[in-house]
Protein backbone atom coordinates (compact mmCIF):
# COMPACT_ATOMS: atom_id res chain seq x y z
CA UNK A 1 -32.72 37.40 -16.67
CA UNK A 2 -34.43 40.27 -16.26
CA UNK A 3 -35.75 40.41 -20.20
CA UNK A 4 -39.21 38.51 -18.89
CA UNK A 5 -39.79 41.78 -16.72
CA UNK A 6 -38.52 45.19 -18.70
CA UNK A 7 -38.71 45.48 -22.41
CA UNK A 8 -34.58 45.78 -22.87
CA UNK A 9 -31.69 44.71 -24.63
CA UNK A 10 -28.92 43.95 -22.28
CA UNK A 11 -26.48 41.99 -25.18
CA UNK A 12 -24.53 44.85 -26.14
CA UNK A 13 -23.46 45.22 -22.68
CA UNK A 14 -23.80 41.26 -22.16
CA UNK A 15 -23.15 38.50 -24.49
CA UNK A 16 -25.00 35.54 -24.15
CA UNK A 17 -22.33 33.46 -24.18
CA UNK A 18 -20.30 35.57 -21.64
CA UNK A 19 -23.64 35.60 -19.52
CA UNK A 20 -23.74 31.66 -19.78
CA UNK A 21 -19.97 31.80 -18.82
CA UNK A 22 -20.78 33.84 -15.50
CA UNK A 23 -23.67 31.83 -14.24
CA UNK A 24 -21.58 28.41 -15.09
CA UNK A 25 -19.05 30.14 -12.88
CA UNK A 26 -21.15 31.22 -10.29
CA UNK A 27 -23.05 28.06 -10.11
CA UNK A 28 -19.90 25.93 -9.39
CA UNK A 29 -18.80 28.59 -6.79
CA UNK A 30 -22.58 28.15 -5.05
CA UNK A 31 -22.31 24.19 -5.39
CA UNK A 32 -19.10 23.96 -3.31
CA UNK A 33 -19.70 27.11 -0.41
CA UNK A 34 -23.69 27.07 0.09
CA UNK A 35 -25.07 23.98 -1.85
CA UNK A 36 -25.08 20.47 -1.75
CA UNK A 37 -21.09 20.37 -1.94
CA UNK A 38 -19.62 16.45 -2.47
CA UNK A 39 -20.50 13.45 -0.68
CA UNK A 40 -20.16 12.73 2.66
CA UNK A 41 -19.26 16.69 3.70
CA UNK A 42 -21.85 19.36 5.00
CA UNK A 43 -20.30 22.36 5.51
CA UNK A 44 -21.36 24.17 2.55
CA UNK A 45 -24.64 24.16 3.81
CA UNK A 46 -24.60 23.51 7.72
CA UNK A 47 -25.25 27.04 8.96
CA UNK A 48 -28.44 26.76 7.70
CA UNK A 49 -29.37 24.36 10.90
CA UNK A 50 -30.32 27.65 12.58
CA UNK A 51 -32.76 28.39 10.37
CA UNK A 52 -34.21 25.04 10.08
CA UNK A 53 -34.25 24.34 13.79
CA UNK A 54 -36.90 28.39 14.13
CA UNK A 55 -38.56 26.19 11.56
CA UNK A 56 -39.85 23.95 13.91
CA UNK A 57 -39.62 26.30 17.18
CA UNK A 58 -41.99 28.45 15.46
CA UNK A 59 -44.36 25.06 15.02
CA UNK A 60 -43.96 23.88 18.30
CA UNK A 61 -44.59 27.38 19.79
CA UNK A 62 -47.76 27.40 18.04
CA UNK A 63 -48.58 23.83 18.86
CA UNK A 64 -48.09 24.57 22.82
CA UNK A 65 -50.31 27.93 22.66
CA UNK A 66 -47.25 30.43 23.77
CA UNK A 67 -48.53 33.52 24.34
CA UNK A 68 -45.48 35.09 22.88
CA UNK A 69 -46.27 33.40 19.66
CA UNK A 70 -49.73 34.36 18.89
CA UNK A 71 -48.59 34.85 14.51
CA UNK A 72 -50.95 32.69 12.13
CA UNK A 73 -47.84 32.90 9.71
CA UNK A 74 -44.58 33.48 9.88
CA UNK A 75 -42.16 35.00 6.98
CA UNK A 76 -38.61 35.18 6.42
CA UNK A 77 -36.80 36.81 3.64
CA UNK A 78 -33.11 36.08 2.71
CA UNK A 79 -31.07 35.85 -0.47
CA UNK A 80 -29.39 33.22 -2.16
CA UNK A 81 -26.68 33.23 0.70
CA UNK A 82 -29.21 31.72 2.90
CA UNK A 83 -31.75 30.20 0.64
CA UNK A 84 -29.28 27.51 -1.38
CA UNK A 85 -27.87 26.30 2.15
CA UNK A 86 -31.47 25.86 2.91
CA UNK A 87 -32.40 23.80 0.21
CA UNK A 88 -29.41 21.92 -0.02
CA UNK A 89 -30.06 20.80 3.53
CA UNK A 90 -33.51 19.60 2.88
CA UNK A 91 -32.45 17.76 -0.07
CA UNK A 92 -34.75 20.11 -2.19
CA UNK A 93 -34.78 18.92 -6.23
CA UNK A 94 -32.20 20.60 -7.89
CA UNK A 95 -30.68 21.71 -4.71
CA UNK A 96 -29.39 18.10 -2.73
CA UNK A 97 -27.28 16.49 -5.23
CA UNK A 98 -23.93 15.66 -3.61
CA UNK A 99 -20.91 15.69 -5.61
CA UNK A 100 -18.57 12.86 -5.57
CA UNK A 101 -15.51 13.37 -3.92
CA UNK A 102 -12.35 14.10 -6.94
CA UNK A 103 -14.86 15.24 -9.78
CA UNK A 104 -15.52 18.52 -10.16
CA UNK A 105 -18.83 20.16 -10.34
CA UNK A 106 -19.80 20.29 -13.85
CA UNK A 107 -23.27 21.12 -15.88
CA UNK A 108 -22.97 17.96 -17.21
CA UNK A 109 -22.67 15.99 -14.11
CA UNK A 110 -24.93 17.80 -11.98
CA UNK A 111 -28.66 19.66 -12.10
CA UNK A 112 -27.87 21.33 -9.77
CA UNK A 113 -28.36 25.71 -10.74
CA UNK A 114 -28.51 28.69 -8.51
CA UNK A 115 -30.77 30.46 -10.73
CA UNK A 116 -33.26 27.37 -10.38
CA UNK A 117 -32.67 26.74 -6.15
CA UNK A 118 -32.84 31.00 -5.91
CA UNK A 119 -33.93 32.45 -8.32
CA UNK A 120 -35.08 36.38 -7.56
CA UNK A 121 -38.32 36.21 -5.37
CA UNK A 122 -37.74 32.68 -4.54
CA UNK A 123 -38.80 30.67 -1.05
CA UNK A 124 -39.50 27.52 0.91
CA UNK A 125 -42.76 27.73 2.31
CA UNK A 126 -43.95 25.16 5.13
CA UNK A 127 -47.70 24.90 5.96
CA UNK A 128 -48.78 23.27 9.25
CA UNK A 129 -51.70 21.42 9.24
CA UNK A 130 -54.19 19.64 12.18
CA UNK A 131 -56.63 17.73 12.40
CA UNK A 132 -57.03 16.38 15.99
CA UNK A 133 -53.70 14.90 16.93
CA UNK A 134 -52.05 14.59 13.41
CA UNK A 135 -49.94 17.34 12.40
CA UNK A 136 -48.98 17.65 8.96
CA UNK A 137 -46.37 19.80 6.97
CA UNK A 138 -46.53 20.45 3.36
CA UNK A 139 -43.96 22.21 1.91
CA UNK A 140 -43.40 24.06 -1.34
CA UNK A 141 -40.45 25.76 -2.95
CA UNK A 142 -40.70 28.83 -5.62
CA UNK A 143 -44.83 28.56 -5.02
CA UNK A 144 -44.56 24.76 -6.54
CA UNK A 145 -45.36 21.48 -4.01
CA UNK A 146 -41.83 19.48 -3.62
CA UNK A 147 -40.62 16.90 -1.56
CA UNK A 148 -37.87 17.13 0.82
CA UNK A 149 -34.74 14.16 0.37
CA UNK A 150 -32.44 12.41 3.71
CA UNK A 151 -34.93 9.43 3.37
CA UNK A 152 -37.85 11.41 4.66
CA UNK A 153 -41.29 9.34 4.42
CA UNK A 154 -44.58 11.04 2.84
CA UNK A 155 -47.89 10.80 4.76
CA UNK A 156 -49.88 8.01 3.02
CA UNK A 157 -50.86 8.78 0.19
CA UNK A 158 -50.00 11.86 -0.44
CA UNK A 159 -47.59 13.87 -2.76
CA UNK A 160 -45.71 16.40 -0.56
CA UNK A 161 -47.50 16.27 3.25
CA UNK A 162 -44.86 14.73 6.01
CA UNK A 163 -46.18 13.76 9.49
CA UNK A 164 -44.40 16.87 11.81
CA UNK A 165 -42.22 14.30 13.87
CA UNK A 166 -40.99 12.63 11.08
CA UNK A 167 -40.04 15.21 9.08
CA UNK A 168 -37.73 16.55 12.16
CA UNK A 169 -36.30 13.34 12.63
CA UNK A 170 -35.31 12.63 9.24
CA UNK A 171 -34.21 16.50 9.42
CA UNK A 172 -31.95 15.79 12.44
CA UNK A 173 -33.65 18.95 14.11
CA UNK A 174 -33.27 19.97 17.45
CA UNK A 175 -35.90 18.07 19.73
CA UNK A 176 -39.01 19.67 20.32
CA UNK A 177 -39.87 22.52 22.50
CA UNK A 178 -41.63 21.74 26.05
CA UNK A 179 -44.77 23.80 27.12
């Protein structure tokens, strides 16, 4: 992977085919413990309602003027461990396709690959925006506009804004902070 950034030759010491062989491996092994996992299960990615609940405590802290929140932005960084559960919960593309129960995780079956959902460098950004009482959130994942899945509804018209309550309903996040 790391050909795009440093003029080397890695395929004495790794095969392309063994290298497809490892991610294959790895991908199934990220499918079942941190991604989207099968159908009607969510504990491969359910510790990641932490992080989506300071999501939206960081919003509504800057919503109600807290003067221990006074941050125009907010970053996070994680790995893979924490990213994939992340975008499996939102349903991200590429990241919220269940499984069905009995069939096993396959390429063939599923889009779903850890190098795509994390790659190195990658993130979920969320962008608050007002406008008198309408609060907006756009979101974006590797630096591209997405959508999230679970049935949330897009702001009219638009391609990847959600109104701020509905996204945390359709979320199921924790109710919002009082002032």
């Amino acid at each position: 992977a790391m050909s795009r950034d440093v003029n080397v030759d890695t395929s004495k010491l790794m095969p392309k085919e063994a290298a497809d062989a490892f991610a294959y491996v790895e991908d199934g092994r990220y499918f079942y413990s941190r991604g989207p996992g099968v159908k009607g299960a969510d504990d491969s990615y359910q510790a990641a309602q932490i992080l989506l609940d300071h999501f939206f405590t960081v919003i509504d802290e800057h919503i109600n003027g807290r003067p221990d929140h006074q941050h125009v932005a907010v970053y996070r960084s994680a790995h893979a461990e924490e990213l994939t559960p992340f975008a499996s919960m939102l349903e991200l593309p590429a990241a919220g396709e269940q499984g069905t129960p009995g069939e096993i995780y396959t390429h063939e079956n599923n889009d779903f690959r850890v190098w795509s959902v994390a790659p190195l460098s990658g993130n979920i950004e969320w962008v608050l925006w007002e406008k008198g009482d309408t609060r907006l959130v756009s979101i974006q994942q590797n630096e591209l506009p997405t959508t999230v899945g679970r049935d949330c509804e897009l702001y009219e018209d638009t391609e990847n804004f959600y109104e701020l309550e509905e996204l945390r309903s359709c979320l199921g996040a924790s109710e919002p902070a009082t002032p």
